[in-house]
PDB file of N, CA and C in Angstrom:
ATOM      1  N   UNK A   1     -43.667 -87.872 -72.679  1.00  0.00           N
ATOM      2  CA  UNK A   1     -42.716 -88.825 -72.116  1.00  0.00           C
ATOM      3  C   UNK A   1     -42.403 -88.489 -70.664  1.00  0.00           C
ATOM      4  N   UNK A   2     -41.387 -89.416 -69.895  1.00  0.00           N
ATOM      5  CA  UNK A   2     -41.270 -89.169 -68.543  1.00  0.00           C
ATOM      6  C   UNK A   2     -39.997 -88.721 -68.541  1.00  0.00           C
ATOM      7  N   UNK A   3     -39.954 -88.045 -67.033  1.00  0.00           N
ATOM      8  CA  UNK A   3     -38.528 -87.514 -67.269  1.00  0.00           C
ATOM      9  C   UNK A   3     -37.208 -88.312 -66.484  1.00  0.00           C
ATOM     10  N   UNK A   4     -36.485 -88.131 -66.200  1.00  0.00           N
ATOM     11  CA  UNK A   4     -35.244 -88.772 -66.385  1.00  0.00           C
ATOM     12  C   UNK A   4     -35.126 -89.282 -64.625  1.00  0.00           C
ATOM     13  N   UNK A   5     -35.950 -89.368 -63.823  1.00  0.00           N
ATOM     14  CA  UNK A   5     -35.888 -89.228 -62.349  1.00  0.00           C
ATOM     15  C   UNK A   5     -36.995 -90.008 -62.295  1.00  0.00           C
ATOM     16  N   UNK A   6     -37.651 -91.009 -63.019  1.00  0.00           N
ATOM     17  CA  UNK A   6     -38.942 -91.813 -62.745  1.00  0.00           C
ATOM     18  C   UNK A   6     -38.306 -93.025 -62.784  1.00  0.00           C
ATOM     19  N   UNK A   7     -37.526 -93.692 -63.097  1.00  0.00           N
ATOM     20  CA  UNK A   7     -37.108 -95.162 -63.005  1.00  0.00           C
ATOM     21  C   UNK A   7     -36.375 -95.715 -61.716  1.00  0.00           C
ATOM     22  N   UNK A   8     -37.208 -96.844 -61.418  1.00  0.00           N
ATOM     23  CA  UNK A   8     -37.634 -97.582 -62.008  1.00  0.00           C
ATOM     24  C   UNK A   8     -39.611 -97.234 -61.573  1.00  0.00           C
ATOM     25  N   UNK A   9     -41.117 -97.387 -62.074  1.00  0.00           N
ATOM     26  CA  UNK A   9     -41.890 -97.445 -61.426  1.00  0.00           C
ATOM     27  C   UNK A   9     -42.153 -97.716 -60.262  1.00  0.00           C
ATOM     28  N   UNK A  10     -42.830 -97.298 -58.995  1.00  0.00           N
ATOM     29  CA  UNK A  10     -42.429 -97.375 -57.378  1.00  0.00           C
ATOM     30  C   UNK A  10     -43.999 -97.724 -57.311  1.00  0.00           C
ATOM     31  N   UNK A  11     -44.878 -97.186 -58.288  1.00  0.00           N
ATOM     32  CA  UNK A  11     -46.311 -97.760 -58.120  1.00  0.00           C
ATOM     33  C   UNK A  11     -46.647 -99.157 -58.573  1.00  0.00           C
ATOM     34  N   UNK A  12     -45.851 -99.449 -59.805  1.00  0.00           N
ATOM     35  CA  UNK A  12     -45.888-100.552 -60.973  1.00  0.00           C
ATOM     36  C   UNK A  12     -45.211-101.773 -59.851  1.00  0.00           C
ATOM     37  N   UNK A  13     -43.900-100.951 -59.062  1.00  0.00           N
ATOM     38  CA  UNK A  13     -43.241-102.153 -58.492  1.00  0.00           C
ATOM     39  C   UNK A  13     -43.989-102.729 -57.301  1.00  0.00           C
ATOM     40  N   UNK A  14     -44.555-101.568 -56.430  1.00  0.00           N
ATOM     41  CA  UNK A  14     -45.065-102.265 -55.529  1.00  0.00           C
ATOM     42  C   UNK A  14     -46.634-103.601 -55.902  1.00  0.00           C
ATOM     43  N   UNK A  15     -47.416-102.739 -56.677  1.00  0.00           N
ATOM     44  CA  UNK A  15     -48.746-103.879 -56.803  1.00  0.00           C
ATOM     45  C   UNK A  15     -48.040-105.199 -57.620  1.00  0.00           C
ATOM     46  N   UNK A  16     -47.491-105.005 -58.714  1.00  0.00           N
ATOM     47  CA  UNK A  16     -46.751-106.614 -58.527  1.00  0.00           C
ATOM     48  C   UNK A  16     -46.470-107.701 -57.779  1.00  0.00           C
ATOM     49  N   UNK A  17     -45.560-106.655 -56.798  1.00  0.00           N
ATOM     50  CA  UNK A  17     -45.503-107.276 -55.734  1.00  0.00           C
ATOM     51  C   UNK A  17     -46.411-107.621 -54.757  1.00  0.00           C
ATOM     52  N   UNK A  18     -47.091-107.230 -54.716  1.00  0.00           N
ATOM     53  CA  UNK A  18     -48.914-107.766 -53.976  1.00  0.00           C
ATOM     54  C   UNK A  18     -49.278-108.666 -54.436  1.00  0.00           C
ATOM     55  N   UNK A  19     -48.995-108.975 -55.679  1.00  0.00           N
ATOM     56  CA  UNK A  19     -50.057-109.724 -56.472  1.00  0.00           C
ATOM     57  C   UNK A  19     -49.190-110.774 -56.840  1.00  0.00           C
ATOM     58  N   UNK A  20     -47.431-111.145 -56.708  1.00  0.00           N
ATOM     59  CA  UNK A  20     -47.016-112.282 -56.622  1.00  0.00           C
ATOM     60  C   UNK A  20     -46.779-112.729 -55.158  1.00  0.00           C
ATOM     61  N   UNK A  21     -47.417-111.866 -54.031  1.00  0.00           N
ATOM     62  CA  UNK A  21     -47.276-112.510 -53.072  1.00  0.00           C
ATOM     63  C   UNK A  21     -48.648-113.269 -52.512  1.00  0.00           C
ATOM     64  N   UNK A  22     -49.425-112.470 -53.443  1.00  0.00           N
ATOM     65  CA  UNK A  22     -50.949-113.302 -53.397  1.00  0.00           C
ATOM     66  C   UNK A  22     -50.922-114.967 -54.037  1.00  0.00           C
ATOM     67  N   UNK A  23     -49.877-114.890 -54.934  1.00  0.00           N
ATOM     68  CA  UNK A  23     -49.712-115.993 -56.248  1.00  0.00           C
ATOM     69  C   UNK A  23     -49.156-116.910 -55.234  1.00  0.00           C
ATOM     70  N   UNK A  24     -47.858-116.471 -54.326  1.00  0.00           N
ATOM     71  CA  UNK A  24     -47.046-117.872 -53.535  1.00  0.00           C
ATOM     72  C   UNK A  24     -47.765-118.061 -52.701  1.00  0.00           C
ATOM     73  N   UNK A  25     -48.350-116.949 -52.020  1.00  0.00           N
ATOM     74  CA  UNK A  25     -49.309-117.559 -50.652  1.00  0.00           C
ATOM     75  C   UNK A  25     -50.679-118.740 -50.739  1.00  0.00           C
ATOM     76  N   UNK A  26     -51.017-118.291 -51.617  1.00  0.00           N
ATOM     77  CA  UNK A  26     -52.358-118.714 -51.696  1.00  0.00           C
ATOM     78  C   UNK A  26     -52.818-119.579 -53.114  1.00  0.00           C
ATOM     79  N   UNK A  27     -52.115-118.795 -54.216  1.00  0.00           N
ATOM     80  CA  UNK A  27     -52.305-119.828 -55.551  1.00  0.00           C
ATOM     81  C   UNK A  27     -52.494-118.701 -56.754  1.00  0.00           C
ATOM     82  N   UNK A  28     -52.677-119.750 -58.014  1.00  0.00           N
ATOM     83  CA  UNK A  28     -52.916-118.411 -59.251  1.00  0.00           C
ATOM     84  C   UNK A  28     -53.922-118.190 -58.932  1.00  0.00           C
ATOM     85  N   UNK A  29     -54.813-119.044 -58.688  1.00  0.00           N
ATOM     86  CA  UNK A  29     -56.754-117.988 -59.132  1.00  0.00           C
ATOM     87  C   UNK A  29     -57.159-117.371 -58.263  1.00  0.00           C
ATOM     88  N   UNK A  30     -56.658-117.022 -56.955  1.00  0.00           N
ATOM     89  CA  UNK A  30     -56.706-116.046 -56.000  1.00  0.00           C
ATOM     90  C   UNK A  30     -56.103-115.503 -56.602  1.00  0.00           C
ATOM     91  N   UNK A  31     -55.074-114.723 -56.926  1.00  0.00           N
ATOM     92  CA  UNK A  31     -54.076-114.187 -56.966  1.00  0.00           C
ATOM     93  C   UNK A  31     -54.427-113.184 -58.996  1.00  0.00           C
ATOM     94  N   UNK A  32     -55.809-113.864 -59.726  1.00  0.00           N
ATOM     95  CA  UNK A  32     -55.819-113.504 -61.122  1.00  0.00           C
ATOM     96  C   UNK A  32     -56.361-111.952 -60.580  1.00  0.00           C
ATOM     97  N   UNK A  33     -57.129-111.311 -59.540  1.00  0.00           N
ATOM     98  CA  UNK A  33     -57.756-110.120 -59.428  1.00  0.00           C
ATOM     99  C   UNK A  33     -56.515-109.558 -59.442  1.00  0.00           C
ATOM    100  N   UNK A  34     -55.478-109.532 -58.875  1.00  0.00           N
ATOM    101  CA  UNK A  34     -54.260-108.563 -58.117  1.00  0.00           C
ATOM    102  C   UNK A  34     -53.508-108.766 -59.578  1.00  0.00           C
ATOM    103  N   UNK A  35     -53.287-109.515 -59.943  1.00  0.00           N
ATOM    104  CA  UNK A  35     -52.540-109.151 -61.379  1.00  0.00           C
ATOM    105  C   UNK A  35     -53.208-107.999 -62.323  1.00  0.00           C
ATOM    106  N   UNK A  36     -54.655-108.268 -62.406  1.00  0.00           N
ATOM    107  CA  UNK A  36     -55.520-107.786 -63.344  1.00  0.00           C
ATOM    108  C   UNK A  36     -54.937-106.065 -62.725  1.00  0.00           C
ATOM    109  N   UNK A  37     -55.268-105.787 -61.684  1.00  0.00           N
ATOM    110  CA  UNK A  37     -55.128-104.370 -60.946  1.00  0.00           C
ATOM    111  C   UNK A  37     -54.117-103.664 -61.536  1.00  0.00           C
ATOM    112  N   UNK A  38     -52.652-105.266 -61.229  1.00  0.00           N
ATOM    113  CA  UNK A  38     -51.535-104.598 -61.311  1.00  0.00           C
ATOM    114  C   UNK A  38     -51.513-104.091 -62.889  1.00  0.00           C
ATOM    115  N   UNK A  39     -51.466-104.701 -63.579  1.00  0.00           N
ATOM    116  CA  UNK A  39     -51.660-104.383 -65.061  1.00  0.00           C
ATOM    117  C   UNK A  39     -52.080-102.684 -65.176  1.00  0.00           C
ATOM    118  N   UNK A  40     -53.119-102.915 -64.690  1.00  0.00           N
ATOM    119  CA  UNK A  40     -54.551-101.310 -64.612  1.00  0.00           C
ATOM    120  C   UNK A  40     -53.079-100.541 -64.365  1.00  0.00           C
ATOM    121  N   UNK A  41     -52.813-101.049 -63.280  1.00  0.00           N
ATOM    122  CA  UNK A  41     -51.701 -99.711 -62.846  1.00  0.00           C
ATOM    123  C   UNK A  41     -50.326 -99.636 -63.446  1.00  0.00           C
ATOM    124  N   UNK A  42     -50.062-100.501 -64.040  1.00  0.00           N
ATOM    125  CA  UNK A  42     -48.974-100.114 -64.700  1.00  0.00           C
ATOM    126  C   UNK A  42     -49.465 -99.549 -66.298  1.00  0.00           C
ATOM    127  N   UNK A  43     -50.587 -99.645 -66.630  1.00  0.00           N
ATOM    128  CA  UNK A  43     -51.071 -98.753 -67.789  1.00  0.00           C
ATOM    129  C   UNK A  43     -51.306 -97.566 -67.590  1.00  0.00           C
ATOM    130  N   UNK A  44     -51.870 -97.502 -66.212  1.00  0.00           N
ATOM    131  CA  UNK A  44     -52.396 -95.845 -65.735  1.00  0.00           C
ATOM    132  C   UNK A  44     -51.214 -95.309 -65.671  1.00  0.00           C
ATOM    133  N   UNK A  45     -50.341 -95.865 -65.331  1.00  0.00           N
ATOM    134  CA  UNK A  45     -48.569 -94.487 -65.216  1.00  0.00           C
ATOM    135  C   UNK A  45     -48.194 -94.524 -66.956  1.00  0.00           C
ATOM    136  N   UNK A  46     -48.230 -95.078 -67.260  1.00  0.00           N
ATOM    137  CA  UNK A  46     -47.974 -94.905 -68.729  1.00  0.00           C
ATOM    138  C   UNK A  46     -48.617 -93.595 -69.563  1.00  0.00           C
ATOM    139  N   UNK A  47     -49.654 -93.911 -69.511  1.00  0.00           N
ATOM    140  CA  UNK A  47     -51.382 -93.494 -69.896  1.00  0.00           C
ATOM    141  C   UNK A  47     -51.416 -92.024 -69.608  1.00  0.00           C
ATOM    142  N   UNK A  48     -50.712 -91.526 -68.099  1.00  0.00           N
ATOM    143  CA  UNK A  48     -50.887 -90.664 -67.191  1.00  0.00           C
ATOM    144  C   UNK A  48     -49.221 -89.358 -67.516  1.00  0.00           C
ATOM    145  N   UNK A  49     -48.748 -90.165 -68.376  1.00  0.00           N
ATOM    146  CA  UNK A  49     -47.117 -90.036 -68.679  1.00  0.00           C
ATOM    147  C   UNK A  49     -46.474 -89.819 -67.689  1.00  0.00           C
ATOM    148  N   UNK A  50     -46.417 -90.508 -66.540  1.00  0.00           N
ATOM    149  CA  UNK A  50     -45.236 -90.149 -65.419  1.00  0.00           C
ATOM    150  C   UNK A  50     -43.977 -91.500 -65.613  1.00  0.00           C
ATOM    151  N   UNK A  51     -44.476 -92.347 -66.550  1.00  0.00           N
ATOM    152  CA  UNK A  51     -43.268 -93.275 -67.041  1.00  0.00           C
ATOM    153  C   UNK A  51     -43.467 -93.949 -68.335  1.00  0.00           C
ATOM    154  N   UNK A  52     -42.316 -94.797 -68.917  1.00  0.00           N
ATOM    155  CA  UNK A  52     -42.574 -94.749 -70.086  1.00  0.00           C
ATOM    156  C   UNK A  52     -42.310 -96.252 -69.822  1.00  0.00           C
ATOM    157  N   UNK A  53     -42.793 -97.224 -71.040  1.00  0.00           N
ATOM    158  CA  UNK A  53     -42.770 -98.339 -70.515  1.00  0.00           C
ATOM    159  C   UNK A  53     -41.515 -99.312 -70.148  1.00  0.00           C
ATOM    160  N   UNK A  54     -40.675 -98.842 -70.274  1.00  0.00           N
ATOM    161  CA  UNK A  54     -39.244 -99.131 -69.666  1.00  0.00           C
ATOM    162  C   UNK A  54     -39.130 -99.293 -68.402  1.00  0.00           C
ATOM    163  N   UNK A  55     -39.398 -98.120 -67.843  1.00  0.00           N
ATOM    164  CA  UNK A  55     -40.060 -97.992 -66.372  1.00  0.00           C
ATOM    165  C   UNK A  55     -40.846 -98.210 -65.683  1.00  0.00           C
ATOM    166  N   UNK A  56     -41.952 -98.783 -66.190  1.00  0.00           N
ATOM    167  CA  UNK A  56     -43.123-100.170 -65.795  1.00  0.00           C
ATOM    168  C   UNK A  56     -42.180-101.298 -65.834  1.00  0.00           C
ATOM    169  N   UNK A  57     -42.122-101.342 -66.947  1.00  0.00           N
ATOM    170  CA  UNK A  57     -41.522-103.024 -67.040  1.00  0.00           C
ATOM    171  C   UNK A  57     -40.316-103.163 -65.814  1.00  0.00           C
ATOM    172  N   UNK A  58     -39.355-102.237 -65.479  1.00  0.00           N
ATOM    173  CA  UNK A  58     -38.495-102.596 -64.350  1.00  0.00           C
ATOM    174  C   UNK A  58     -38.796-102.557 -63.262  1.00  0.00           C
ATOM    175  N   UNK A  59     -40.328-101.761 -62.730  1.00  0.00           N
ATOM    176  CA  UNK A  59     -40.850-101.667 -61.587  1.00  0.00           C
ATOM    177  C   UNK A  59     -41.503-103.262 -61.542  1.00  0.00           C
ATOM    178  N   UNK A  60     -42.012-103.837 -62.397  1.00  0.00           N
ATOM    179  CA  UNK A  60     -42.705-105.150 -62.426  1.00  0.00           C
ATOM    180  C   UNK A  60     -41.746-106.291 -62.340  1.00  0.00           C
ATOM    181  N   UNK A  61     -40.270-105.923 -62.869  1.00  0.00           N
ATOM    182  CA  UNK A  61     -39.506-106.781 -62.394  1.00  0.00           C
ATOM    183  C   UNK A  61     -38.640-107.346 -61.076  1.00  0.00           C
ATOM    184  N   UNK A  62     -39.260-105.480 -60.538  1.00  0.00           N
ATOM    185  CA  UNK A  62     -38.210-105.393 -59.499  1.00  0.00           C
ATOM    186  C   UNK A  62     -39.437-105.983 -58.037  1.00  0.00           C
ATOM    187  N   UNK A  63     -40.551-105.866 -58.488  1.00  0.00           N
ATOM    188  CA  UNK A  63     -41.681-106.384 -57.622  1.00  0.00           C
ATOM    189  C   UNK A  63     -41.727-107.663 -57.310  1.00  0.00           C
ATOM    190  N   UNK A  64     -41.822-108.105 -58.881  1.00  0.00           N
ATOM    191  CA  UNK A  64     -42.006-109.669 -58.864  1.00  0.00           C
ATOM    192  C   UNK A  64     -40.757-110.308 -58.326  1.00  0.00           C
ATOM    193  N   UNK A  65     -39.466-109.754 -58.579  1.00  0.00           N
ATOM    194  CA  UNK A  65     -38.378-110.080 -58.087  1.00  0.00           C
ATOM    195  C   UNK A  65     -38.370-110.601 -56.744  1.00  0.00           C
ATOM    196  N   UNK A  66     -38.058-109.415 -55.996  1.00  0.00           N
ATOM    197  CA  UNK A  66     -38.341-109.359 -54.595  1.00  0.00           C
ATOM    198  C   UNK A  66     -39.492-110.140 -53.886  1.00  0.00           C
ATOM    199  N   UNK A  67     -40.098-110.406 -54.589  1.00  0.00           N
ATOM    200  CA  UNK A  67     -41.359-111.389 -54.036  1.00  0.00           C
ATOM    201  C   UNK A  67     -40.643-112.594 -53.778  1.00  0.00           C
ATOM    202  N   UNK A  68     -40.152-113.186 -55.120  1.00  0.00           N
ATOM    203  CA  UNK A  68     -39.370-114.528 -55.304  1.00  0.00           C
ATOM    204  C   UNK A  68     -38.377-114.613 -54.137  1.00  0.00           C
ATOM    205  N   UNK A  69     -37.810-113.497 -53.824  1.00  0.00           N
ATOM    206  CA  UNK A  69     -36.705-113.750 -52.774  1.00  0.00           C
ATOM    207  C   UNK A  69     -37.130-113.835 -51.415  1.00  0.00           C
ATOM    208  N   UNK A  70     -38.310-113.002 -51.105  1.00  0.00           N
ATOM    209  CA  UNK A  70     -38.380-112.929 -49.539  1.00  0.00           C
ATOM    210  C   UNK A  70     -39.624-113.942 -49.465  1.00  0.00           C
ATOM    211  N   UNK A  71     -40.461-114.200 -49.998  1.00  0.00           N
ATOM    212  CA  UNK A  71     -41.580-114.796 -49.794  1.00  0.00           C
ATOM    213  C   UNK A  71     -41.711-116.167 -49.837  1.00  0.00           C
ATOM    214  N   UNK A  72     -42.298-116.602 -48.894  1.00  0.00           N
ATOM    215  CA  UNK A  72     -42.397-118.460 -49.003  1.00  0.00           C
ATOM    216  C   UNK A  72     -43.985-118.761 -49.531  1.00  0.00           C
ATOM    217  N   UNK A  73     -43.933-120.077 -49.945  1.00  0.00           N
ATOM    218  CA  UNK A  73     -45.200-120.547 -50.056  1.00  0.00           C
ATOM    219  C   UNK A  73     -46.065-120.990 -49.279  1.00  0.00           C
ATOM    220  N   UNK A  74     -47.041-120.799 -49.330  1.00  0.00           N
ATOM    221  CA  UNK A  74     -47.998-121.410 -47.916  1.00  0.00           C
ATOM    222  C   UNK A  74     -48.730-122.819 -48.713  1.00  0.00           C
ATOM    223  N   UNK A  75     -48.801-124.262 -47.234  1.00  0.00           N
ATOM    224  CA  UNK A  75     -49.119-124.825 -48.082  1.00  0.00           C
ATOM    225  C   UNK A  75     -50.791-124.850 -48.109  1.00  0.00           C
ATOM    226  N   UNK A  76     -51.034-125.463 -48.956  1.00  0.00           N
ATOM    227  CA  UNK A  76     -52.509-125.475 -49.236  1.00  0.00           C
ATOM    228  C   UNK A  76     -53.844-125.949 -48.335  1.00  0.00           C
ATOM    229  N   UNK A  77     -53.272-127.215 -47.581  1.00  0.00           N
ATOM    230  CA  UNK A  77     -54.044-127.723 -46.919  1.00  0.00           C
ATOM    231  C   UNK A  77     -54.700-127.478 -45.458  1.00  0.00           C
ATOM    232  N   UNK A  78     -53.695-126.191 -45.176  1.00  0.00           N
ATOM    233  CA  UNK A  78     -54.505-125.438 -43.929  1.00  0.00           C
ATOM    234  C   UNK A  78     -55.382-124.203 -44.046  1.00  0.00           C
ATOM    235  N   UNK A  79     -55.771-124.330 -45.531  1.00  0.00           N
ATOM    236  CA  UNK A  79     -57.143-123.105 -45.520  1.00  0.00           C
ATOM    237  C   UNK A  79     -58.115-123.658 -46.651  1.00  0.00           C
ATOM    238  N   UNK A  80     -58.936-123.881 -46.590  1.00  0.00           N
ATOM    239  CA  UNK A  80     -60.301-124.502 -47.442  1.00  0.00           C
ATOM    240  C   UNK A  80     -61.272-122.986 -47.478  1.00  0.00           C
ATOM    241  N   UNK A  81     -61.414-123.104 -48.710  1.00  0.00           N
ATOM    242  CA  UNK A  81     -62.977-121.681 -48.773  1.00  0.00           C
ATOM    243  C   UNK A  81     -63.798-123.024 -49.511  1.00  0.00           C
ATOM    244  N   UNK A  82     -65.136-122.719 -48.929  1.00  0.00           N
ATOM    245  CA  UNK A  82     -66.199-123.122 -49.933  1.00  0.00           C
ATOM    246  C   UNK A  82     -67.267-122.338 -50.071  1.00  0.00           C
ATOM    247  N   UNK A  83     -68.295-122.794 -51.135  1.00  0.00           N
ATOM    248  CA  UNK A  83     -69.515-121.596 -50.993  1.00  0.00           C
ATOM    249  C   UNK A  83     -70.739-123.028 -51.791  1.00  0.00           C
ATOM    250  N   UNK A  84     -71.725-122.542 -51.332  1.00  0.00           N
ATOM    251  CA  UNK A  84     -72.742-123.888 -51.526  1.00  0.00           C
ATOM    252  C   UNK A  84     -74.109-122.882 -51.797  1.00  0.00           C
ATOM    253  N   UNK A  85     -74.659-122.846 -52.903  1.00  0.00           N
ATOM    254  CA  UNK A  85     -75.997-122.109 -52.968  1.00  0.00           C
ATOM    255  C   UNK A  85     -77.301-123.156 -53.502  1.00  0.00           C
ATOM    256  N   UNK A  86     -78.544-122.757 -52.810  1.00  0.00           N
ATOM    257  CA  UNK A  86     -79.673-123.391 -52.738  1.00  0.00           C
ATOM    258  C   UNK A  86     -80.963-122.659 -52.605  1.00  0.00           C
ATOM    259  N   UNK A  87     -81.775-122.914 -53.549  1.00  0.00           N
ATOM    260  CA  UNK A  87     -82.948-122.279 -53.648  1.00  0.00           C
ATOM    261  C   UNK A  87     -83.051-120.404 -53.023  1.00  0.00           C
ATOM    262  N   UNK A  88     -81.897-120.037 -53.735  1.00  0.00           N
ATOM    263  CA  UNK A  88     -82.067-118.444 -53.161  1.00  0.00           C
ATOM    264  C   UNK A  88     -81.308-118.083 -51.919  1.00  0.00           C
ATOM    265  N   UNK A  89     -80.793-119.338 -51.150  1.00  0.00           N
ATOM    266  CA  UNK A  89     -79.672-119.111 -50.598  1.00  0.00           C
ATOM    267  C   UNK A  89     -78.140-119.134 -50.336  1.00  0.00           C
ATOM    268  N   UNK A  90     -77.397-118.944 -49.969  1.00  0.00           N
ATOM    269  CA  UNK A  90     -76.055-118.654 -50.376  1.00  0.00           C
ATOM    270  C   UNK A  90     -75.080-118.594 -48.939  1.00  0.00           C
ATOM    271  N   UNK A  91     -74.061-119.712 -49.155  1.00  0.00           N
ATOM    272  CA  UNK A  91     -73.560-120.222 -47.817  1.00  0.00           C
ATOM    273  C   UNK A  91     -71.680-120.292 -48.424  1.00  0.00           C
ATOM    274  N   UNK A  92     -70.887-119.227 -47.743  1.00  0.00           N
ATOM    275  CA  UNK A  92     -69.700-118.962 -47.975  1.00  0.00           C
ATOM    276  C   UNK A  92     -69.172-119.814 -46.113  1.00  0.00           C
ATOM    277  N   UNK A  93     -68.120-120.616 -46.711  1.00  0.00           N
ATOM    278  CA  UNK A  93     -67.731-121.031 -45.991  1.00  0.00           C
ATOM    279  C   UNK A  93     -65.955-120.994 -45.388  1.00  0.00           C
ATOM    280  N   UNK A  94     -65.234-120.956 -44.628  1.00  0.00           N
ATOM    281  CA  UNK A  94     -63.886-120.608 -44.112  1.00  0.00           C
ATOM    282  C   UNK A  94     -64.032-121.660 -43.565  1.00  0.00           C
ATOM    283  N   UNK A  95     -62.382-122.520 -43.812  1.00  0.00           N
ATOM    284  CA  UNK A  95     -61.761-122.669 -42.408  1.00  0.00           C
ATOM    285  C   UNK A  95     -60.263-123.253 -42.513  1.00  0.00           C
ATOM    286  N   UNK A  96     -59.734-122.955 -41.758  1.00  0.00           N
ATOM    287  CA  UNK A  96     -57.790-122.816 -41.436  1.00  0.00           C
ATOM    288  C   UNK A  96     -57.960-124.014 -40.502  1.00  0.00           C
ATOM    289  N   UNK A  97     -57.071-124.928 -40.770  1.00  0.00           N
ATOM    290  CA  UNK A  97     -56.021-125.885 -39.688  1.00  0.00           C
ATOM    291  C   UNK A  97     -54.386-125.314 -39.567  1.00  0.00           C
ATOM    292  N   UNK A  98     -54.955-125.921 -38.004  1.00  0.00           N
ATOM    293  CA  UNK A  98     -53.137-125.515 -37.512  1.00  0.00           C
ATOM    294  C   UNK A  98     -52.647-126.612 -37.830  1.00  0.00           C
TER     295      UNK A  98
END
């Protein structure tokens, strides 16, 4: 078990928070890798016993939290990705409006 000086998670809280600021900025399916991570890492402190899941779960709240408060949404229509493949080739495309 963990000891009494680990709460709330500071690893658990921060990638959350990466990964709901990936979610407002940009959208969910950008944003499904950085969850997946965050997860990884809030199992690895568990896993690793430096917290117990009490202390994940409030680092993930306190991440996602803080996301909700400081972070705005970006809207959608000033960044397009595409990608177009053909006979063995492969064409990734960008582009941002102001």
């Amino acid at each position: 078990m963990s000891n009494d000086n680990s709460f709330p998670s500071g690893h658990t809280s921060t990638v959350f928070h990466s990964a709901g600021y990936i979610h407002r900025r940009y959208g969910f399916k950008y944003s499904i890798p950085a969850y997946a991570l965050a997860g990884f890492t809030a199992a690895s402190r568990i896993d690793s016993n430096k917290h117990d899941i009490l202390d994940v779960f409030a680092g993930a709240i306190i991440g996602l939290g803080a996301n909700f408060l400081f972070t705005t949404e970006q809207e959608q229509k000033q960044m397009e990705i595409s990608f177009n493949s053909n006979n063995g080739t492969y064409l990734i495309g960008f582009s941002y409006k102001f």
